[in-house]
PDB file of N, CA and C in Angstrom:
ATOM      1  N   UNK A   1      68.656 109.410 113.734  1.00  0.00           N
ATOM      2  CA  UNK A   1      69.300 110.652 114.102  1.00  0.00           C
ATOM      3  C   UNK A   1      70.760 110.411 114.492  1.00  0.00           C
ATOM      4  N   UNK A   2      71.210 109.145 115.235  1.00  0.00           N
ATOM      5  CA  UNK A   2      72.013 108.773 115.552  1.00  0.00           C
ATOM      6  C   UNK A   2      73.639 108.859 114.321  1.00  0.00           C
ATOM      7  N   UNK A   3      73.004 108.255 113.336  1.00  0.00           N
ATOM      8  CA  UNK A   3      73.563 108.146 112.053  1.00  0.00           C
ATOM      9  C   UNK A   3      73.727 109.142 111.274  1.00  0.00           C
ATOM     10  N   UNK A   4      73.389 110.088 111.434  1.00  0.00           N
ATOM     11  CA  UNK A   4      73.234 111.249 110.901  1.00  0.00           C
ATOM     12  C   UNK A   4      74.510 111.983 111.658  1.00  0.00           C
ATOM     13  N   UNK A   5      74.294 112.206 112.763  1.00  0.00           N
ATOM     14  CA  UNK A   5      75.705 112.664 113.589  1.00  0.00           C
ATOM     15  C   UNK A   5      76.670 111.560 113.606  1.00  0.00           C
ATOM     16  N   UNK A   6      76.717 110.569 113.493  1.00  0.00           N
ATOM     17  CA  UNK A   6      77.613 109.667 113.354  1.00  0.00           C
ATOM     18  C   UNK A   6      78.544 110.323 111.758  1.00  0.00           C
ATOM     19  N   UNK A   7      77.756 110.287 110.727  1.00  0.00           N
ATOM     20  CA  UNK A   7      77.914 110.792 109.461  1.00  0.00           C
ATOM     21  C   UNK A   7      78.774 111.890 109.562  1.00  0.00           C
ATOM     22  N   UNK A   8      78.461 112.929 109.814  1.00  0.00           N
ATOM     23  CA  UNK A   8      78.399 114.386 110.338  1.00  0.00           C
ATOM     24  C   UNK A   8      79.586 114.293 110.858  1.00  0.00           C
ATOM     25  N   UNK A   9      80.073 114.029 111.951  1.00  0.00           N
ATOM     26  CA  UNK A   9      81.429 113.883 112.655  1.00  0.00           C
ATOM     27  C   UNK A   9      82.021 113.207 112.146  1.00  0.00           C
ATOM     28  N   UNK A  10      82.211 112.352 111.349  1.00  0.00           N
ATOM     29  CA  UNK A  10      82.802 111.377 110.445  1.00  0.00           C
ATOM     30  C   UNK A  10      83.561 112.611 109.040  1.00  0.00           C
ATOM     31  N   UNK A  11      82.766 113.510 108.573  1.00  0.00           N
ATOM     32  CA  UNK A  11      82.579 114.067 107.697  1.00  0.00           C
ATOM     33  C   UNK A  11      83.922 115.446 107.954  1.00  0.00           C
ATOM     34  N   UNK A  12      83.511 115.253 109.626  1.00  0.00           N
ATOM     35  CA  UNK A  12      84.358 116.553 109.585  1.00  0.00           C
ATOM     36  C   UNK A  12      85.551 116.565 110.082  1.00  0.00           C
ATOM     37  N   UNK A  13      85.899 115.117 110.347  1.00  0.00           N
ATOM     38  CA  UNK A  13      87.027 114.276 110.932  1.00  0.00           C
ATOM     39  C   UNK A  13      87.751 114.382 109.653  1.00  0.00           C
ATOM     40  N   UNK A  14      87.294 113.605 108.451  1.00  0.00           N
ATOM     41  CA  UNK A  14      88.508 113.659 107.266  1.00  0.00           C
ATOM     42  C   UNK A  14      88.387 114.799 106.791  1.00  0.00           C
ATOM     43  N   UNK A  15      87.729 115.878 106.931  1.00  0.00           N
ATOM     44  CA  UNK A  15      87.725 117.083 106.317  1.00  0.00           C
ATOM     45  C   UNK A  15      88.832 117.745 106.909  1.00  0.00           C
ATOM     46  N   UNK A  16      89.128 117.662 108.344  1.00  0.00           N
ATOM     47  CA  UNK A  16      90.293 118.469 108.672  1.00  0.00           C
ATOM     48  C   UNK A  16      91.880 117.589 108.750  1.00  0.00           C
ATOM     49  N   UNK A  17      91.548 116.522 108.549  1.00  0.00           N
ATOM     50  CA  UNK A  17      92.749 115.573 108.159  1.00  0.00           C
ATOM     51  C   UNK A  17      93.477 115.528 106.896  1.00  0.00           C
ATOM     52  N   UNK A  18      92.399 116.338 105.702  1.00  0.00           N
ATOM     53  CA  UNK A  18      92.440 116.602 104.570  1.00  0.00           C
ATOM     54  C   UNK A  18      93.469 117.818 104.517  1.00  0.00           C
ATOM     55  N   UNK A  19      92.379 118.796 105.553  1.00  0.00           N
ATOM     56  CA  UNK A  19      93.356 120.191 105.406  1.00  0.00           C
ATOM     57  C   UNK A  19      94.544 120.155 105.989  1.00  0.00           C
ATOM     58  N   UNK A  20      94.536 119.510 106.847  1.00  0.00           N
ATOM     59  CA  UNK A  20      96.015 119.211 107.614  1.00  0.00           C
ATOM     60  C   UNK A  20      97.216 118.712 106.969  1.00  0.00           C
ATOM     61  N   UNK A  21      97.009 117.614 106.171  1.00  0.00           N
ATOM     62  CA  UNK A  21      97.589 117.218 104.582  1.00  0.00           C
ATOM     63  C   UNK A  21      98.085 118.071 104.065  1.00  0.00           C
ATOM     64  N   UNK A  22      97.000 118.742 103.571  1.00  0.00           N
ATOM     65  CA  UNK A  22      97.026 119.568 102.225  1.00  0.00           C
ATOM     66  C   UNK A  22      98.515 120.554 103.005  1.00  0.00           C
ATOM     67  N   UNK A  23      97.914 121.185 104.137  1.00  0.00           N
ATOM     68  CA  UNK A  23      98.636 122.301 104.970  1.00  0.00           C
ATOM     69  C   UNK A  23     100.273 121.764 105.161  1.00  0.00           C
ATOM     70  N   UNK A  24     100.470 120.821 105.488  1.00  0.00           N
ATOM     71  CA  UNK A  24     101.973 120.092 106.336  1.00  0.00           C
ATOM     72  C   UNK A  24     102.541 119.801 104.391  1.00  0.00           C
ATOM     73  N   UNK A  25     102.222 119.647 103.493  1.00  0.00           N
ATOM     74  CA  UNK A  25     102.477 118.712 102.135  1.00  0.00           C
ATOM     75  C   UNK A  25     102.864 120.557 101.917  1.00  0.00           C
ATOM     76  N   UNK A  26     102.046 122.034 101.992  1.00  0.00           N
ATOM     77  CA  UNK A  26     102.467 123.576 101.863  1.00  0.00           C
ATOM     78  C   UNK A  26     104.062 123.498 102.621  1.00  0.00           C
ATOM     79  N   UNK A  27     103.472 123.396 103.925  1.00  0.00           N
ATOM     80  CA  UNK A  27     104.731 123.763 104.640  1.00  0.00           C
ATOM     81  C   UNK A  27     105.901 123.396 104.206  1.00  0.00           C
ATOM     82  N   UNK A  28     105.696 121.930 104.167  1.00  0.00           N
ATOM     83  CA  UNK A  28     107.235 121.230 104.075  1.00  0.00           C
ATOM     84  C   UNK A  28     107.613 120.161 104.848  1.00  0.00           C
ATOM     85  N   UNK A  29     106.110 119.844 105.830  1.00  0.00           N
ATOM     86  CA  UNK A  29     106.453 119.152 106.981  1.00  0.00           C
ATOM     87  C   UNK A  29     106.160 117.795 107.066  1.00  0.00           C
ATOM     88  N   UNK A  30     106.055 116.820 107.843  1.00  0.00           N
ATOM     89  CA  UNK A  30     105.985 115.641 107.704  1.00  0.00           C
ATOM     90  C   UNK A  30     107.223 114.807 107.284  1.00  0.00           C
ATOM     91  N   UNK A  31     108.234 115.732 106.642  1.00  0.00           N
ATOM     92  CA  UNK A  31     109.420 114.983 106.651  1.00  0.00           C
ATOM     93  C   UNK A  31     109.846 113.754 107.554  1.00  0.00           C
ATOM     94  N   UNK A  32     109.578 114.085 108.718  1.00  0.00           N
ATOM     95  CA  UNK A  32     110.101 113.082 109.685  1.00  0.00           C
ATOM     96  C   UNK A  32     109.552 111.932 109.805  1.00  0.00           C
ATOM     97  N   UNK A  33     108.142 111.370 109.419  1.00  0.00           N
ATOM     98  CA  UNK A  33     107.441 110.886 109.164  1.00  0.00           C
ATOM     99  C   UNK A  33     107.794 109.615 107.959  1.00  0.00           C
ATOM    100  N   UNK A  34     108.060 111.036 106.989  1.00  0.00           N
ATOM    101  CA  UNK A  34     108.530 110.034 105.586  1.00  0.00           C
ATOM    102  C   UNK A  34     109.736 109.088 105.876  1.00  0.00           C
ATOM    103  N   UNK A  35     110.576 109.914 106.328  1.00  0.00           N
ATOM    104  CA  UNK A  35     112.215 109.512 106.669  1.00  0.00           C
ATOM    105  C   UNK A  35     112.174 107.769 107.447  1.00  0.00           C
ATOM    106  N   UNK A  36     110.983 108.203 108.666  1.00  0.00           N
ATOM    107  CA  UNK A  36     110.708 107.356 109.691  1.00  0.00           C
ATOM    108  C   UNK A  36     110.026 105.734 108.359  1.00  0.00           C
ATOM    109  N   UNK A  37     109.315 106.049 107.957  1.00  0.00           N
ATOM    110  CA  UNK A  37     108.601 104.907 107.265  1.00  0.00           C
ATOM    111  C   UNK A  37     109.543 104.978 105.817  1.00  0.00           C
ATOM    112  N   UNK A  38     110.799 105.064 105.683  1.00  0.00           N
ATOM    113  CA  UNK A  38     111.658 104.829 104.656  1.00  0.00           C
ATOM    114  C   UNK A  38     112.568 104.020 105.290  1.00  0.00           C
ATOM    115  N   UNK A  39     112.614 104.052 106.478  1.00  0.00           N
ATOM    116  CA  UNK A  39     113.506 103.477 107.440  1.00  0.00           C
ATOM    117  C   UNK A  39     112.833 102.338 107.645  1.00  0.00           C
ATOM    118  N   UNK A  40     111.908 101.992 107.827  1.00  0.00           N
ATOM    119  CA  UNK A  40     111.040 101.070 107.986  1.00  0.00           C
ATOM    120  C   UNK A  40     110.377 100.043 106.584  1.00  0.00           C
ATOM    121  N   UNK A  41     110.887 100.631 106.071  1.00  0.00           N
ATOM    122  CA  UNK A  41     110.490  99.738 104.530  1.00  0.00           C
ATOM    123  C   UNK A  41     112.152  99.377 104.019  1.00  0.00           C
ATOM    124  N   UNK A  42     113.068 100.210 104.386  1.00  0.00           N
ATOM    125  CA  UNK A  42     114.305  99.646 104.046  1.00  0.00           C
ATOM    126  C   UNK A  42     114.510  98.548 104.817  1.00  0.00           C
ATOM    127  N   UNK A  43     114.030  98.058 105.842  1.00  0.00           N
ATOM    128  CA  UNK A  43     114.138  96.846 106.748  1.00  0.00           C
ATOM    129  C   UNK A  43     113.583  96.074 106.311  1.00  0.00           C
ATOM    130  N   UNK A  44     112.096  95.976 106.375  1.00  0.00           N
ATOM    131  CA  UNK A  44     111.353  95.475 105.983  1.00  0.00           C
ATOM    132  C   UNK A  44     110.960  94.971 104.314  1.00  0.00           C
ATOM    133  N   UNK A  45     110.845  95.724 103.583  1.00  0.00           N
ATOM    134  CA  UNK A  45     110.501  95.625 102.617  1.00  0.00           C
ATOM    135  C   UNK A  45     111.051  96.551 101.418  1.00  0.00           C
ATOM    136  N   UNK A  46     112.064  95.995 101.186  1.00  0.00           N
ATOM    137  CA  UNK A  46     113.281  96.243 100.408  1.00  0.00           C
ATOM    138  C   UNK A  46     112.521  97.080  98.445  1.00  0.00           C
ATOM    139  N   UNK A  47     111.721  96.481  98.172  1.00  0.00           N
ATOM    140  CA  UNK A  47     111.600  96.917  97.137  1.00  0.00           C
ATOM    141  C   UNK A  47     110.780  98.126  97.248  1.00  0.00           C
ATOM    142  N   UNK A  48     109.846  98.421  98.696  1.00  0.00           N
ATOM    143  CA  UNK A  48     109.729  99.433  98.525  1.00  0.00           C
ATOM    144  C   UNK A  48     110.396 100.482  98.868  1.00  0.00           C
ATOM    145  N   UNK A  49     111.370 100.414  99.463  1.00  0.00           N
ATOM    146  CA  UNK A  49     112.556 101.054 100.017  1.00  0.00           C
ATOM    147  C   UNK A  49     112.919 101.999  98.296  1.00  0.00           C
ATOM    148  N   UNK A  50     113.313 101.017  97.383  1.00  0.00           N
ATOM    149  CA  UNK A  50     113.517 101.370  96.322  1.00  0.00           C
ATOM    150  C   UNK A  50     112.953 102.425  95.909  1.00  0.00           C
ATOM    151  N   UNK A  51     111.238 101.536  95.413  1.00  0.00           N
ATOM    152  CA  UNK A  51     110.688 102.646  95.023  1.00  0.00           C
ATOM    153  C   UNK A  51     110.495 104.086  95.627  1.00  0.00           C
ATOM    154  N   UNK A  52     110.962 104.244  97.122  1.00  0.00           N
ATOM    155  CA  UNK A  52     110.186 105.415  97.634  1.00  0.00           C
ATOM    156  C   UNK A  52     111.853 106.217  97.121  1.00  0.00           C
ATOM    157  N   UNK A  53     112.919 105.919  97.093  1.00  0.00           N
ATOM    158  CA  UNK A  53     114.350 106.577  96.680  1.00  0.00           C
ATOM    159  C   UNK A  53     114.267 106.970  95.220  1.00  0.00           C
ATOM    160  N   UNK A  54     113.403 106.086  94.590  1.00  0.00           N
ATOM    161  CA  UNK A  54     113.234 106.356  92.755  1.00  0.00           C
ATOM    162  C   UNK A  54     112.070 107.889  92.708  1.00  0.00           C
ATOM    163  N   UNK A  55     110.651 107.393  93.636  1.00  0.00           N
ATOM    164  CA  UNK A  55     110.175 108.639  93.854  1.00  0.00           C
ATOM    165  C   UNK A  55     110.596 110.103  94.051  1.00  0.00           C
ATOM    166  N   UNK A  56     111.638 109.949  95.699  1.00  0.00           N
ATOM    167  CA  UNK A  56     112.106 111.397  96.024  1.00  0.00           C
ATOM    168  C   UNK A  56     113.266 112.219  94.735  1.00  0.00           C
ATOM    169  N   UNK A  57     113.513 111.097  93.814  1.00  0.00           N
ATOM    170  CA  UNK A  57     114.522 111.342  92.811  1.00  0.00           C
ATOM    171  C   UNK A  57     113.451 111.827  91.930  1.00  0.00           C
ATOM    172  N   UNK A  58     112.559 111.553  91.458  1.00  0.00           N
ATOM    173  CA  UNK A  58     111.699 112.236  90.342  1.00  0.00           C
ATOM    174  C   UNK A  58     111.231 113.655  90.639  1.00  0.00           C
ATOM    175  N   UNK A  59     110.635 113.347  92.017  1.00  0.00           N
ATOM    176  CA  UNK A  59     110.030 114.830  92.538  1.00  0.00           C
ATOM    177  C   UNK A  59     111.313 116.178  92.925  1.00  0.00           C
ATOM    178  N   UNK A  60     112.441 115.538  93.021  1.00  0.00           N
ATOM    179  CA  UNK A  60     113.378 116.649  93.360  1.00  0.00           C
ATOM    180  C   UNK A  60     114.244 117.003  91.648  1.00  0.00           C
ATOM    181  N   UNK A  61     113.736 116.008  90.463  1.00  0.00           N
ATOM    182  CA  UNK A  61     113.937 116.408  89.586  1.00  0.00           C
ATOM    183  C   UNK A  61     113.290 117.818  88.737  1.00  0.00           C
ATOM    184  N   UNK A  62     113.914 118.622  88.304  1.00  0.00           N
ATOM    185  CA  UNK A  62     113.278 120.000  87.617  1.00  0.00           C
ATOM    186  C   UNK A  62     113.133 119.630  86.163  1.00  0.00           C
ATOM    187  N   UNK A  63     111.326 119.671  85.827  1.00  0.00           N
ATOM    188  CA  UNK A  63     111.695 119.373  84.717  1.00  0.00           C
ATOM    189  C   UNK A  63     112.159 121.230  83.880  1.00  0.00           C
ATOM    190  N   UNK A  64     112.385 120.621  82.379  1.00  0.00           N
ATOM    191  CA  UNK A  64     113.095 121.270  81.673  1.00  0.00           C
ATOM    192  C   UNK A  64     111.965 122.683  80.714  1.00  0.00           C
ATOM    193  N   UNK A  65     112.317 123.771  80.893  1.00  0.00           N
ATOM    194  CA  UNK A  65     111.569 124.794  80.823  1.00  0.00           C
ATOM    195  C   UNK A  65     111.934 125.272  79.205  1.00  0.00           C
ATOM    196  N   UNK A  66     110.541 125.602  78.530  1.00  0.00           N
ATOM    197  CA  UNK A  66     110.772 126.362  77.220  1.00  0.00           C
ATOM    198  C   UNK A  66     111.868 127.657  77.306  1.00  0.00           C
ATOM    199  N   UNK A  67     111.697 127.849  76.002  1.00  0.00           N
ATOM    200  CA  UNK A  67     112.447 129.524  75.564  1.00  0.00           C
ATOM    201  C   UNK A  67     111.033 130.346  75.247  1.00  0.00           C
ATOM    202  N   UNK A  68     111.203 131.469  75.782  1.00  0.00           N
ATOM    203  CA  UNK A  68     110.279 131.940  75.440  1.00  0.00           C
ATOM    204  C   UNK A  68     110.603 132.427  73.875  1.00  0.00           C
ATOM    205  N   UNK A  69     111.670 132.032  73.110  1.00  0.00           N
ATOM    206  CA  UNK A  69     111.046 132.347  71.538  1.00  0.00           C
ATOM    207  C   UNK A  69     110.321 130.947  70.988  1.00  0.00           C
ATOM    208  N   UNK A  70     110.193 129.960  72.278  1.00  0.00           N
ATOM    209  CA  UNK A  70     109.425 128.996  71.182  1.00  0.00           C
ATOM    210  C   UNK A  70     107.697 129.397  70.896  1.00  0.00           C
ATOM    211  N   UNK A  71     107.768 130.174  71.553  1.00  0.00           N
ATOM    212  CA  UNK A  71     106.309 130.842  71.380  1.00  0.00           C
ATOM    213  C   UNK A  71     105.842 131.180  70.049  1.00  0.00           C
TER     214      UNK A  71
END
């Protein structure tokens, strides 16, 4: 029985850590977070420093939209 609520609360622990994610990734938030551990890999660990600057460059890229006469 023990394990079962062990399970159970376990279950509903990442379930709202999930939504919380999902929710702050809507908002916009967590920025400070990112900024904070970009700062921290630029010290530390240089190549990922990189990659996370190559990332925010892809995602703030727009990709490129049809015409609607290519329809």
């Amino acid at each position: 029985m023990a394990y079962v609520l062990f399970l159970g609360g376990l279950v509903v622990v990442l379930a709202a850590l999930t939504w919380f994610a999902s929710w702050a990734k809507r908002r916009g938030r967590g920025s400070g977070l990112a900024g904070a551990i970009a700062a921290y890999e630029e010290a530390y660990r240089t190549t990922a420093h990189q990659s996370h600057h190559e990332l925010r460059t892809a995602a703030d890229r727009k990709t490129e939209t049809g015409s609607p006469d290519d329809l």
